[in-house]
C-alpha atoms as a PDB file:
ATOM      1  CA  UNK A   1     -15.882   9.979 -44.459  1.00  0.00           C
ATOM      2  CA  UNK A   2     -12.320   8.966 -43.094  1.00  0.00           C
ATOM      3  CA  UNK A   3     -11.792   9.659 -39.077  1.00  0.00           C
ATOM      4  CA  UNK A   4      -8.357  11.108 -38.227  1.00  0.00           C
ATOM      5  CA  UNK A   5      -5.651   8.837 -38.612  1.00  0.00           C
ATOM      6  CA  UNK A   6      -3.341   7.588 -35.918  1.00  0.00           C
ATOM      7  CA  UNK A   7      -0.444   9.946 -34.963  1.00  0.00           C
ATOM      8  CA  UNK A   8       3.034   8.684 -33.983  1.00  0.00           C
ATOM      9  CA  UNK A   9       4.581   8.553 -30.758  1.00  0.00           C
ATOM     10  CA  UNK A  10       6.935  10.942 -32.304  1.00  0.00           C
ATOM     11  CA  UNK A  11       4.948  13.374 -33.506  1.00  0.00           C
ATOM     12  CA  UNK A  12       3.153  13.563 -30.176  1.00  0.00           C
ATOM     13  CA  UNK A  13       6.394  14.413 -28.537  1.00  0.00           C
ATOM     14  CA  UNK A  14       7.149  16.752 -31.141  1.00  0.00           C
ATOM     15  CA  UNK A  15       3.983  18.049 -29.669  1.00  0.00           C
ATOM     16  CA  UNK A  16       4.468  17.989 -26.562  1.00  0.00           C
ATOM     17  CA  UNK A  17       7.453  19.948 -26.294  1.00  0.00           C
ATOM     18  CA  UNK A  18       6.723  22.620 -28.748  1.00  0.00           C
ATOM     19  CA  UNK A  19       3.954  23.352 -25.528  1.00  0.00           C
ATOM     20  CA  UNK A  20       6.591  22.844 -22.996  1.00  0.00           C
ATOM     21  CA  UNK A  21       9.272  25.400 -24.979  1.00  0.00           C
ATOM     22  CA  UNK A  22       6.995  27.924 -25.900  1.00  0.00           C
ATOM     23  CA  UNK A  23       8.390  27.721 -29.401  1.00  0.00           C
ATOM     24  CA  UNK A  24       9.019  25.770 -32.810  1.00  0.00           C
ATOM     25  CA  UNK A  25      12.643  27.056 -32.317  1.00  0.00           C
ATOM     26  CA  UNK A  26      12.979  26.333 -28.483  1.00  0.00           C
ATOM     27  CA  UNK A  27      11.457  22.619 -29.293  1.00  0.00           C
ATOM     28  CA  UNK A  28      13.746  22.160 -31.964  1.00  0.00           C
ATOM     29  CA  UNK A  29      17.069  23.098 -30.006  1.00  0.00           C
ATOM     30  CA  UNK A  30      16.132  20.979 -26.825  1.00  0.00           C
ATOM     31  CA  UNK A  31      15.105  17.894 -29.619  1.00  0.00           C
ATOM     32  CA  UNK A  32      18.311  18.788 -31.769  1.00  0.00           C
ATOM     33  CA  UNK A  33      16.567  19.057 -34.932  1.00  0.00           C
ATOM     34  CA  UNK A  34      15.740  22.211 -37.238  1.00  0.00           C
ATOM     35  CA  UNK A  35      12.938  24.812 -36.793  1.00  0.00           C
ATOM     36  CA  UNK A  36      11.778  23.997 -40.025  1.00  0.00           C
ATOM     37  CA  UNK A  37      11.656  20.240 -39.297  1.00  0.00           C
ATOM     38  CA  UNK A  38       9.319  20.719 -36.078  1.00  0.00           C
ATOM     39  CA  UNK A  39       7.466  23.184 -37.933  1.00  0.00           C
ATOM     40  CA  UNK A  40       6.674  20.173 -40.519  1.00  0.00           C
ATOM     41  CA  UNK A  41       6.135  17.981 -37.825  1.00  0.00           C
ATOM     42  CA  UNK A  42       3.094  19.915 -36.456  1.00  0.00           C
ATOM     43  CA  UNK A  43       1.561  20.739 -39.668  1.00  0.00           C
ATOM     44  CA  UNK A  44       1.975  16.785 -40.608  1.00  0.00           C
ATOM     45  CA  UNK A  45       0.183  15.418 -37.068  1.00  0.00           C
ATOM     46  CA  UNK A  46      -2.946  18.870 -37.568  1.00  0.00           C
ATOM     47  CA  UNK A  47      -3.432  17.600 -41.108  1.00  0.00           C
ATOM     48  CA  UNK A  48      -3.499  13.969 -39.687  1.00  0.00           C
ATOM     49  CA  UNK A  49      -5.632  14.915 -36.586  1.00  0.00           C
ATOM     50  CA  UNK A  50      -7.464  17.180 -39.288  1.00  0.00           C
ATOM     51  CA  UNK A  51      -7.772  19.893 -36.439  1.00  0.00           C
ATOM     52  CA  UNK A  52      -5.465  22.964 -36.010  1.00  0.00           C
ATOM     53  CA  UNK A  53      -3.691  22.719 -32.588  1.00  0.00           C
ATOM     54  CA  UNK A  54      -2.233  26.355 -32.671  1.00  0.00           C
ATOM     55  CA  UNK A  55      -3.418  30.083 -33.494  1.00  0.00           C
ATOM     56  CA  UNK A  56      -0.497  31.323 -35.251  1.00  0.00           C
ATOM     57  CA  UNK A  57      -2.387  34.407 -36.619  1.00  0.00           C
ATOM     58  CA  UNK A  58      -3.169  35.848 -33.589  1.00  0.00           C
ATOM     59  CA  UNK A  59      -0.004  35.814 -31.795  1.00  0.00           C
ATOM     60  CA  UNK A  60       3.906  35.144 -32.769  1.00  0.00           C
ATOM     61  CA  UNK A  61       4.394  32.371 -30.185  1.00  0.00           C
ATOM     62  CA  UNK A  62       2.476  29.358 -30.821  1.00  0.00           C
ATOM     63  CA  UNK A  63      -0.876  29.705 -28.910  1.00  0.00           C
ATOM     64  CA  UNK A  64      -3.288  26.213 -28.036  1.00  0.00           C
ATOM     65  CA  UNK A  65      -6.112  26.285 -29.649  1.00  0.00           C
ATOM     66  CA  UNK A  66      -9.271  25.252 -27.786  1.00  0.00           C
ATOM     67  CA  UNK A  67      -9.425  21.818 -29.725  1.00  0.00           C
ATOM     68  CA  UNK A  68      -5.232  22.149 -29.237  1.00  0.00           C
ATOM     69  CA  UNK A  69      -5.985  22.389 -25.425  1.00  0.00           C
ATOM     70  CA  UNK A  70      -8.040  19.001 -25.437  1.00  0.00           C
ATOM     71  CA  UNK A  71      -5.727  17.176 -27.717  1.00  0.00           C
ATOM     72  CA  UNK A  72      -2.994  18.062 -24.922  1.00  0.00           C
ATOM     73  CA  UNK A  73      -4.606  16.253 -22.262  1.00  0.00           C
ATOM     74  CA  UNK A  74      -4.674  12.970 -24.396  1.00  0.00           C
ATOM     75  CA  UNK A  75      -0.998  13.385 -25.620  1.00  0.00           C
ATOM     76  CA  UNK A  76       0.430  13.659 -22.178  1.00  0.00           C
ATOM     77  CA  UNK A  77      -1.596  11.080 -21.199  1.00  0.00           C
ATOM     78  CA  UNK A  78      -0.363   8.838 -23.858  1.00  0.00           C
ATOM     79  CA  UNK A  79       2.901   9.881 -23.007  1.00  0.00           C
ATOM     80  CA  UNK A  80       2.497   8.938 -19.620  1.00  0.00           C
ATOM     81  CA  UNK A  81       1.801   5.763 -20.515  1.00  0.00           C
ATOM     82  CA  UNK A  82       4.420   5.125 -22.954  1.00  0.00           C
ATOM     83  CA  UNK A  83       7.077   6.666 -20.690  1.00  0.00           C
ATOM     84  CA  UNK A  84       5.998   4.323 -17.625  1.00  0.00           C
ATOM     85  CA  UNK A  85       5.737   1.635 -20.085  1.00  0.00           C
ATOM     86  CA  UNK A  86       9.647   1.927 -21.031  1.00  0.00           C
ATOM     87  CA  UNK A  87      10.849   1.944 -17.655  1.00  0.00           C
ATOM     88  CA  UNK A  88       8.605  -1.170 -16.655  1.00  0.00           C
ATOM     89  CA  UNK A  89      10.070  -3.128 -19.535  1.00  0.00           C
ATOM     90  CA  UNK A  90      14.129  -1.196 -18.762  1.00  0.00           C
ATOM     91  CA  UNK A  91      13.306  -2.163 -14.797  1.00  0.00           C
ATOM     92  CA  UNK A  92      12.312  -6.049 -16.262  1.00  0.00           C
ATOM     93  CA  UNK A  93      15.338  -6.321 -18.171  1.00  0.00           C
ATOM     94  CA  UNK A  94      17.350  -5.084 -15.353  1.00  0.00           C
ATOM     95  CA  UNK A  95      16.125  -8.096 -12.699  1.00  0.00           C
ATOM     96  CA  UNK A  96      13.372  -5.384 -11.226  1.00  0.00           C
ATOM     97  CA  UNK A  97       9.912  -6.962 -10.276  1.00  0.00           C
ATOM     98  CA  UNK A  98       6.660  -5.405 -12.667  1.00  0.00           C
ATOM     99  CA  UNK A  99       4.570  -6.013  -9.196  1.00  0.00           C
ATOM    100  CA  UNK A 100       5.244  -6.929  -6.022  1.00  0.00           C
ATOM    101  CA  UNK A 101       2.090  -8.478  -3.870  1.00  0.00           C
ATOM    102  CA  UNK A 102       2.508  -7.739   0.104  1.00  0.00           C
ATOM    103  CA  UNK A 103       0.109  -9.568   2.756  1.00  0.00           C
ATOM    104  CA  UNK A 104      -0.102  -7.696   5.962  1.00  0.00           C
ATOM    105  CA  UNK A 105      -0.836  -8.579   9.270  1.00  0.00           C
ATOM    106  CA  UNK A 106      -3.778  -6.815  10.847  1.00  0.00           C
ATOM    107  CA  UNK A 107      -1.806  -5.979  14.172  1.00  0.00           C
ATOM    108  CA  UNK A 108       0.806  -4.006  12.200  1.00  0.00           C
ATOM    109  CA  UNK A 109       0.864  -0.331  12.998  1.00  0.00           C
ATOM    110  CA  UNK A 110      -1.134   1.366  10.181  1.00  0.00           C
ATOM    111  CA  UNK A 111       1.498   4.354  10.256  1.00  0.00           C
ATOM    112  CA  UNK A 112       4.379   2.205  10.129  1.00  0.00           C
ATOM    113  CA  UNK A 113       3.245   0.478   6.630  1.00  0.00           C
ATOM    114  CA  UNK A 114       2.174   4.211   5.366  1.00  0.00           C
ATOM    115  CA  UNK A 115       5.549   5.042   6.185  1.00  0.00           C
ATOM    116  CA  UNK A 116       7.127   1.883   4.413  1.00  0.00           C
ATOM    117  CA  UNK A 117       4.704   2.346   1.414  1.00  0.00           C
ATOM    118  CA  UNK A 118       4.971   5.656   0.903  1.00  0.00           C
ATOM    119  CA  UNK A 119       8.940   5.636   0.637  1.00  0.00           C
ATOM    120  CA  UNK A 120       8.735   2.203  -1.617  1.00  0.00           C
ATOM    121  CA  UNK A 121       6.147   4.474  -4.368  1.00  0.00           C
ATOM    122  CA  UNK A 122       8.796   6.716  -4.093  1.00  0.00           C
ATOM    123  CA  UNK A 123      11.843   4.116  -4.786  1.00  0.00           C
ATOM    124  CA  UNK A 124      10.039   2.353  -7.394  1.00  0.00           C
ATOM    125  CA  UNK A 125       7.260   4.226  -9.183  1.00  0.00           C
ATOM    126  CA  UNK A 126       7.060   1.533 -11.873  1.00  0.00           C
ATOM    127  CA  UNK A 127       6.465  -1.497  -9.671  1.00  0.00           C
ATOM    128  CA  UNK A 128       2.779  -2.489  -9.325  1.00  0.00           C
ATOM    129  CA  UNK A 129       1.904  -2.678  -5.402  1.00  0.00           C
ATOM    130  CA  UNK A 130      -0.981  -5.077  -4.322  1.00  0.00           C
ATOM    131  CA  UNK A 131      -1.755  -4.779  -0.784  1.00  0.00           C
ATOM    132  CA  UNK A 132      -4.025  -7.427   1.293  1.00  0.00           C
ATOM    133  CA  UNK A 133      -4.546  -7.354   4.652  1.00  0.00           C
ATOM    134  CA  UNK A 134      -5.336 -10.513   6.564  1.00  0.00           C
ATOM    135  CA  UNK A 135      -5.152 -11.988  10.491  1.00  0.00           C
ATOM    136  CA  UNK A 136      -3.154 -14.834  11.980  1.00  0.00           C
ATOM    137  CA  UNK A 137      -2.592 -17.548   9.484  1.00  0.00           C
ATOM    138  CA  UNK A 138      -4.061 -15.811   6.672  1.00  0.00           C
ATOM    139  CA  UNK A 139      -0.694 -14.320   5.508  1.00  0.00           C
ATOM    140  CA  UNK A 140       0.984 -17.406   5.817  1.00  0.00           C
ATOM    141  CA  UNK A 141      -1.877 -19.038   3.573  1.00  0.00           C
ATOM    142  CA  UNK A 142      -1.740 -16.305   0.759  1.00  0.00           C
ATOM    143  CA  UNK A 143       2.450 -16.655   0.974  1.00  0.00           C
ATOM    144  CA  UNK A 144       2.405 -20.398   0.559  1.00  0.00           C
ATOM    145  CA  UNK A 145      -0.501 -20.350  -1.951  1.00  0.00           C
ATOM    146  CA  UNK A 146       1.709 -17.744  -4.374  1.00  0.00           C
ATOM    147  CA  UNK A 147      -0.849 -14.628  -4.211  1.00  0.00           C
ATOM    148  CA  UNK A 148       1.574 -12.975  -2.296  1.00  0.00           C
ATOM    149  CA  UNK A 149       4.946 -12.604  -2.777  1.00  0.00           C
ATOM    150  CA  UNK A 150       5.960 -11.221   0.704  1.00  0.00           C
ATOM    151  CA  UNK A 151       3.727 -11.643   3.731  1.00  0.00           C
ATOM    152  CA  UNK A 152       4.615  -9.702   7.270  1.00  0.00           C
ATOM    153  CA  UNK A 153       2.946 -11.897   9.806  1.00  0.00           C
ATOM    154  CA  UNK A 154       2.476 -12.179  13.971  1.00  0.00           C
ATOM    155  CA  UNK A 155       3.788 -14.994  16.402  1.00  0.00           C
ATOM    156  CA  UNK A 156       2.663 -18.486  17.044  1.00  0.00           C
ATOM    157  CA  UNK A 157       3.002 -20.016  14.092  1.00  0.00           C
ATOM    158  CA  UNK A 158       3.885 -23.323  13.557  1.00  0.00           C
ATOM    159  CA  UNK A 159       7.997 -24.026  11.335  1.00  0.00           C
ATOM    160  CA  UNK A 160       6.449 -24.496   7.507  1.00  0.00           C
ATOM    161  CA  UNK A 161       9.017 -25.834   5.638  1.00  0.00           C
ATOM    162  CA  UNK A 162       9.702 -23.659   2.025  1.00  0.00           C
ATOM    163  CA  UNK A 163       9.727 -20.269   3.862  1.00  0.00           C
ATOM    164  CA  UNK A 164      11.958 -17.729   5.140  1.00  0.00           C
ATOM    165  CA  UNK A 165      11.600 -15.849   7.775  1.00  0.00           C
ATOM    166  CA  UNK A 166      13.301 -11.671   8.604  1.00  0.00           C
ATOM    167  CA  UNK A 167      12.305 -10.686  12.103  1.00  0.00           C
ATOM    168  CA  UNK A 168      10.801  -6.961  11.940  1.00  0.00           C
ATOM    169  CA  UNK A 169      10.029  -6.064  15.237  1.00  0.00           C
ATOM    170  CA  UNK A 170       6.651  -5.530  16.737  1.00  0.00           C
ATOM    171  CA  UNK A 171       4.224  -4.161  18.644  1.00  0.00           C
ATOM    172  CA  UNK A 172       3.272  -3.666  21.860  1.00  0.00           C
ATOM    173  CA  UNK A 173      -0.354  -5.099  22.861  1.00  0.00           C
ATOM    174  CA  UNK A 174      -2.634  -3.574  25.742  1.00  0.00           C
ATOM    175  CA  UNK A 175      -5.591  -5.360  27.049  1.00  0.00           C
ATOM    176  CA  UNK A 176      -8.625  -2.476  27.083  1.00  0.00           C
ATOM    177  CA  UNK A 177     -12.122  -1.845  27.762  1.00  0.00           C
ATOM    178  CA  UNK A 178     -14.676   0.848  27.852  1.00  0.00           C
ATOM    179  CA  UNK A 179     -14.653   3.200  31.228  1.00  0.00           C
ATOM    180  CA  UNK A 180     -18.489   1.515  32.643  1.00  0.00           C
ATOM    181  CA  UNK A 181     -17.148  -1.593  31.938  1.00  0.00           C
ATOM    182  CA  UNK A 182     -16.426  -3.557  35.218  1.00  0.00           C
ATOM    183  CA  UNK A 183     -13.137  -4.618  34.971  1.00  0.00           C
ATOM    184  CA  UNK A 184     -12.304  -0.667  34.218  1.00  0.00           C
ATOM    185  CA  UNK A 185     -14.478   0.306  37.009  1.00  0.00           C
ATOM    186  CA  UNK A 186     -12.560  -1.883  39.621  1.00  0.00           C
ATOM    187  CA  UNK A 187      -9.284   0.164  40.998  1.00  0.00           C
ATOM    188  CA  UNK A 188      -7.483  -3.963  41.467  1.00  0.00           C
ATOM    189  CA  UNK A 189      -8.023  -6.814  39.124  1.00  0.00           C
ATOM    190  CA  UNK A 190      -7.871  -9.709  40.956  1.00  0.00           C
ATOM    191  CA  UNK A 191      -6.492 -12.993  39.369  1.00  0.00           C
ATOM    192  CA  UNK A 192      -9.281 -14.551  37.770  1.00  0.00           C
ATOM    193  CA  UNK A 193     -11.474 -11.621  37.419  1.00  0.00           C
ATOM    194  CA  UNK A 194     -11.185 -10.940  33.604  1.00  0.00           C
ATOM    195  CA  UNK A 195     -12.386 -15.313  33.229  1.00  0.00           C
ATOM    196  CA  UNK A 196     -15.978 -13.926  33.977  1.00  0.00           C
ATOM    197  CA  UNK A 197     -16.123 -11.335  31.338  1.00  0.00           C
ATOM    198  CA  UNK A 198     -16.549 -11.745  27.489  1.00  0.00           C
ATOM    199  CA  UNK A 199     -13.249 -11.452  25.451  1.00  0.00           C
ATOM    200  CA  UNK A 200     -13.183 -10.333  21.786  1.00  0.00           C
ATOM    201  CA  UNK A 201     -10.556 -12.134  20.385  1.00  0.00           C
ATOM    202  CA  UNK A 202      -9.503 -11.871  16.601  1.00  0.00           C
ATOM    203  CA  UNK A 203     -10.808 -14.870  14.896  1.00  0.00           C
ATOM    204  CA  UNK A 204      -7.893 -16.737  11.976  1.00  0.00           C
ATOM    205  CA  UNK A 205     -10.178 -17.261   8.804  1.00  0.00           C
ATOM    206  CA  UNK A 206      -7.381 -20.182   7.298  1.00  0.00           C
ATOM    207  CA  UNK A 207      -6.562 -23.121   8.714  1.00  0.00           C
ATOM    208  CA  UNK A 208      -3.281 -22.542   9.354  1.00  0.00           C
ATOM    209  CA  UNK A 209      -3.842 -21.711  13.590  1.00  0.00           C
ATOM    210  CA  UNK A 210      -6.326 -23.843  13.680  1.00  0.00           C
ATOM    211  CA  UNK A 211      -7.207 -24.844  17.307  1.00  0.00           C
ATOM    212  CA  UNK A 212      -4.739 -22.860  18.581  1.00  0.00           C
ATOM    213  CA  UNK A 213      -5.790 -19.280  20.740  1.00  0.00           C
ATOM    214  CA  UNK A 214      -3.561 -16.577  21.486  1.00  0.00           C
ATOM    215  CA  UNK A 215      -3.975 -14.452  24.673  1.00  0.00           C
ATOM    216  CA  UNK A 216      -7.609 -16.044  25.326  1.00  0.00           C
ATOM    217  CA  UNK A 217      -7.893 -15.863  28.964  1.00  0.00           C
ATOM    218  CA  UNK A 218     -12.073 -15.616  29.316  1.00  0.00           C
ATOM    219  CA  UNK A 219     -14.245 -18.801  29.357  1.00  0.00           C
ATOM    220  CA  UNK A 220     -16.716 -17.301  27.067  1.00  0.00           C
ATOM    221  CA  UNK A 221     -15.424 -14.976  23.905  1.00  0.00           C
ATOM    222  CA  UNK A 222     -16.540 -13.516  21.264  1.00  0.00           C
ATOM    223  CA  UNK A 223     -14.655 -14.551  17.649  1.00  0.00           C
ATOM    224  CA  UNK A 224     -14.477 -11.651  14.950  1.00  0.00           C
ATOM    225  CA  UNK A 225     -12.693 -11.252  11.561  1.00  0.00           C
ATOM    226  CA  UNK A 226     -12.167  -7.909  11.508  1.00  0.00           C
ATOM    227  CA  UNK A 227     -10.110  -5.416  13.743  1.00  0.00           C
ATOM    228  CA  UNK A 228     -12.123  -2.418  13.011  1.00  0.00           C
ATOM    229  CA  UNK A 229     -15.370  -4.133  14.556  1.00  0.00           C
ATOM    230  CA  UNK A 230     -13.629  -5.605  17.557  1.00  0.00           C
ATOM    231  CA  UNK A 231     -12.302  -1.829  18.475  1.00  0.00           C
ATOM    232  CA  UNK A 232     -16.047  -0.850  17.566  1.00  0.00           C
ATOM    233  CA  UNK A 233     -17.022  -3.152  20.217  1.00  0.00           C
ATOM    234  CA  UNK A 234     -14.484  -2.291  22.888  1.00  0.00           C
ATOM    235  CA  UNK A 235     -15.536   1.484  22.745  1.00  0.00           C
ATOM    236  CA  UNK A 236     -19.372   0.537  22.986  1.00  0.00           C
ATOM    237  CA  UNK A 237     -18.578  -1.456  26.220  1.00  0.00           C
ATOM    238  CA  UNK A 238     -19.154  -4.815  25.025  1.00  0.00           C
ATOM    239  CA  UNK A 239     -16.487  -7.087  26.311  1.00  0.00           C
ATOM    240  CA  UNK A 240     -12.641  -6.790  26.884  1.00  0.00           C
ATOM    241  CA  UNK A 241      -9.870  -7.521  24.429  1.00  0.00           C
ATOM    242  CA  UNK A 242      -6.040  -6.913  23.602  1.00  0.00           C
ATOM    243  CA  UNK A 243      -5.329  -4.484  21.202  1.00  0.00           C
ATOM    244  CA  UNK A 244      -2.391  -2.597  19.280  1.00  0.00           C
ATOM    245  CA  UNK A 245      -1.053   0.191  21.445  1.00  0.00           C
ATOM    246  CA  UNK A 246      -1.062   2.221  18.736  1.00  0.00           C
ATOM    247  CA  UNK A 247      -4.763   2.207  17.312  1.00  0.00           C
ATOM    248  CA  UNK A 248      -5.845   3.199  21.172  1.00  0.00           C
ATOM    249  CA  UNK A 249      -2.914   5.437  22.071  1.00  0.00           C
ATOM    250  CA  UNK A 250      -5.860   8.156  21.207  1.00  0.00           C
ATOM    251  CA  UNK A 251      -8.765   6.338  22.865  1.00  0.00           C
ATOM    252  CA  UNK A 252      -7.009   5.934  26.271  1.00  0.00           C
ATOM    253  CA  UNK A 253      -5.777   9.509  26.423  1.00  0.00           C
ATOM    254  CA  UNK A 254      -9.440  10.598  25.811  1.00  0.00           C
ATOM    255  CA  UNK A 255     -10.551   7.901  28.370  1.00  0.00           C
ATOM    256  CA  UNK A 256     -12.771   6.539  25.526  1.00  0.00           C
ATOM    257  CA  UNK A 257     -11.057   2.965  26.784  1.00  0.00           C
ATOM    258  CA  UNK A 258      -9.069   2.325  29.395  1.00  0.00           C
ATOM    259  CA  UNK A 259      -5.498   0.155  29.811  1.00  0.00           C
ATOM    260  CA  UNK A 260      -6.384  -3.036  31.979  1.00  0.00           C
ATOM    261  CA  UNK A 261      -3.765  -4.197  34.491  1.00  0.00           C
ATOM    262  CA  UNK A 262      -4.803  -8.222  34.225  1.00  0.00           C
ATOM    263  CA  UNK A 263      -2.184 -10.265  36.183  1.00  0.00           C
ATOM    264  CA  UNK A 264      -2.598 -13.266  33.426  1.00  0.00           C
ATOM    265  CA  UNK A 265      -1.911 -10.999  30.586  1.00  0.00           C
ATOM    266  CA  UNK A 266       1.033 -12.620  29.115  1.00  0.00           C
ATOM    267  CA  UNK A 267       1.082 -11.046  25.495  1.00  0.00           C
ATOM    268  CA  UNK A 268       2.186  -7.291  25.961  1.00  0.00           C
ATOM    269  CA  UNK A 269       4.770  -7.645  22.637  1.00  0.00           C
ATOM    270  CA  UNK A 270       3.330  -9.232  19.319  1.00  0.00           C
ATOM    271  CA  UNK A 271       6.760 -10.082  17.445  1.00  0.00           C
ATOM    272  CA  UNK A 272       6.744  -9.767  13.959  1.00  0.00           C
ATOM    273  CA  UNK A 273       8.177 -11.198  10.772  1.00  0.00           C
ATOM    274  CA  UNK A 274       8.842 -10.820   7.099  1.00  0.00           C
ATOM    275  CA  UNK A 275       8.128 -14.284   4.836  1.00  0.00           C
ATOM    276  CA  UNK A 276       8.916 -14.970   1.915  1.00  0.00           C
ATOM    277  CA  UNK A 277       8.782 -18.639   0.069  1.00  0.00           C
ATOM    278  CA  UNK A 278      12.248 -20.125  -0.696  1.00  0.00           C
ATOM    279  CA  UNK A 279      11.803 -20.928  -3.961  1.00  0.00           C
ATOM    280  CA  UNK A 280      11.003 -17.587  -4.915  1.00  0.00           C
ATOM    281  CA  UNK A 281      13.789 -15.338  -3.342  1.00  0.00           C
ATOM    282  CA  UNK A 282      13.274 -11.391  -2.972  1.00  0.00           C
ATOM    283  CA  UNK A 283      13.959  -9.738  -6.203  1.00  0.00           C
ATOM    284  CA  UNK A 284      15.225  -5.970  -5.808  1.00  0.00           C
ATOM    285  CA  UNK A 285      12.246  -4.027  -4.889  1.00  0.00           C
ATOM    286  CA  UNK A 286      10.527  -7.104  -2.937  1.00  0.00           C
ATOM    287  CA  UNK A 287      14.038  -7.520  -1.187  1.00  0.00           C
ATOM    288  CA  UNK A 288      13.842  -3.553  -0.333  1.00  0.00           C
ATOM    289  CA  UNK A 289      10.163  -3.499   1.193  1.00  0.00           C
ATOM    290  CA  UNK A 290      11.960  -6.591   3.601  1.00  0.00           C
ATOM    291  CA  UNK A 291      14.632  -3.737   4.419  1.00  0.00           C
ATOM    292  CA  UNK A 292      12.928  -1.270   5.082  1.00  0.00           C
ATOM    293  CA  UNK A 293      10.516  -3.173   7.125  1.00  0.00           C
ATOM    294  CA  UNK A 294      13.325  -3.983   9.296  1.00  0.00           C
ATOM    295  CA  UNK A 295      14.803  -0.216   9.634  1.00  0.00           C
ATOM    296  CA  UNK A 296      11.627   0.817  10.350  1.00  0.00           C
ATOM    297  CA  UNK A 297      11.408  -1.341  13.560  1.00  0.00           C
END
C-alpha cells in the first residue's frame, strides 16, 4: 500500500495560513487568491497526506483536527527551515557570511561577549556562530590555521606577518588569594614575599608563546589549561595567581579571596585585540562582531 505522497512547499503554506487566518476566506485575501482556490488547495494536500486536517462538520470555522494538530508542528517546522534557508542563500548573494567562526581569549569578560553575542544573533539570525575559547597563543594558532575567522586575543605576542590587528580594550587583572592564605593574612607584602609562594599561572597549549611567561613572579608555579580550575584553586587556598577583575568582583566582596597588594605586580591591564588574517578581510557580519567589540570597550 502507497504511503502519503510528498506535499509542496506551497501547499504547506496554503496550510499554514489558513491556521494563522482562521479562515479559507481570510487565507485567501492575505495570499490574494480565491476562497475557492484555497479551499482546493487543502482538500488536494488531505487527499495527498490521506488524513483530514480540519473538522468542518462540527464547527463553521475551520477547526485542527487531532492528526491536523500534529501535521502543524511539522509544516512550521518545514517552513522554518525553508524560510531560514532563503535568507541564508539572499544574505550569500548579498556578500553576507553563512558562518562566522570567533576564537576567544579566556581573560575576556564573560558578560562582555554575552553582550556582543547576544546583539550579533539579533543582527544576523541567519549567520552560523562557532564559538571556541582558547588561552594565550591559542587564538592566534586557530586564526592563522583558518578554523577561525576572527580571533580576540591578550598581549605579548610576538608581530606575525598576514594578520591584522583592531585594539578592543581590556581588562583589568588583580593578583588574589584565599583569606588563610599567607600572603592575605599579612597586613604589608614585602618585596619578594609572593617569590616563596606557589603561583597558578595559565599555561599556552600552542606554540605560539612558547618560552615566554607573563606576570610569573614565584620561583615555583603551578601551569594549568583551564581558567575555571585555576579560580577553583585560588578559592581552596592553594597558591596565588592574577585573575580577571571581573570573575572575582563577587569573590572579594564576599571575602571568598582577597585583592593582593604585591609591589612587583606589573600586569594590572591585559590589553586586548581583534585579528583577523589579511588575506581574508572581514565580510559584513565578521566586520560587525570587530565593531561592536570595539564599542563595547
Amino acid at each position: 500500500m502507497p504511503g502519503p505522497a510528498v506535499p509542496s512547499l506551497d501547499q504547506l503554506h496554503v496550510f499554514l495560513t489558513v491556521v494563522e487566518t482562521g479562515s479559507f476566506a481570510a487565507a485567501g485575501r492575505k495570499l490574494g487568491r480565491a476562497t475557492s482556490a484555497i479551499s482546493y488547495a487543502i482538500a488536494n494536500l488531505e487527499q495527498q497526506l490521506a488524513v483530514q486536517l480540519f473538522d468542518r462538520d462540527q464547527t463553521r470555522k475551520p477547526t485542527l483536527t487531532t492528526m491536523g494538530a500534529a501535521v502543524l508542528i511539522d509544516a512550521r517546522t518545514i517552513w522554518a527551515d525553508v524560510s531560514g534557508l532563503r535568507a541564508r542563500i539572499n544574505g550569500m548573494l548579498g556578500g553576507l557570511e553563512s558562518e562566522v567562526s570567533i576564537v576567544v581569549d579566556v581573560m575576556l569578560p564573560t558578560d562582555r561577549l554575552v553582550d556582543v553575542l547576544r546583539a550579533f544573533e539579533r543582527q544576523f539570525p541567519t549567520v552560523t556562530l562557532r564559538l571556541h575559547i582558547e588561552a594565550l597563543g591559542a587564538v592566534t594558532q586557530l586564526v592563522l590555521s583558518g578554523a577561525a575567522t576572527v580571533g580576540i586575543r591578550g598581549p605579548g605576542h610576538p608581530a606575525v606577518v598576514g594578520l591584522e590587528r583592531v585594539g578592543i580594550g581590556g581588562v583589568e587583572l588583580v593578583p588574589v588569594a584565599a583569606p588563610d592564605h599567607p600572603l592575605a593574612r599579612d597586613a604589608t607584602i614585602l618585596p619578594g614575599m609572593a617569590r616563596n609562594h606557589v603561583q597558578l599561572v595559565l599555561a599556552d597549549r600552542s606554540t605560539m608563546t612558547e618560552g615566554r611567561d607573563y606576570g610569573v613572579i614565584a620561583g615555583r608555579s603551578w601551569r594549568l589549561a583551564d581558567l575555571g580550575s585555576k579560580h577553583a584553586l585560588l578559592l581552596a587556598g592553594i597558591g596565588w595567581g592574577g585573575m580577571p577583575e571581573p570573575m572575582v568582583r563577587a569573590d572579594i566582596a564576599k571575602r571568598r579571596l582577597k585583592k593582593l597588594a604585591l609591589p612587583e605586580w606589573n600586569t594590572s591591564f591585559y590589553a586586548m585585540e581583534a585579528i583577523y588574517r589579511t588575506e581574508s578581510p572581514p565580510g559584513p557580519a565578521t566586520g560587525w562582531l570587530i565593531d561592536r567589540f570595539v564599542r563595547s570597550a
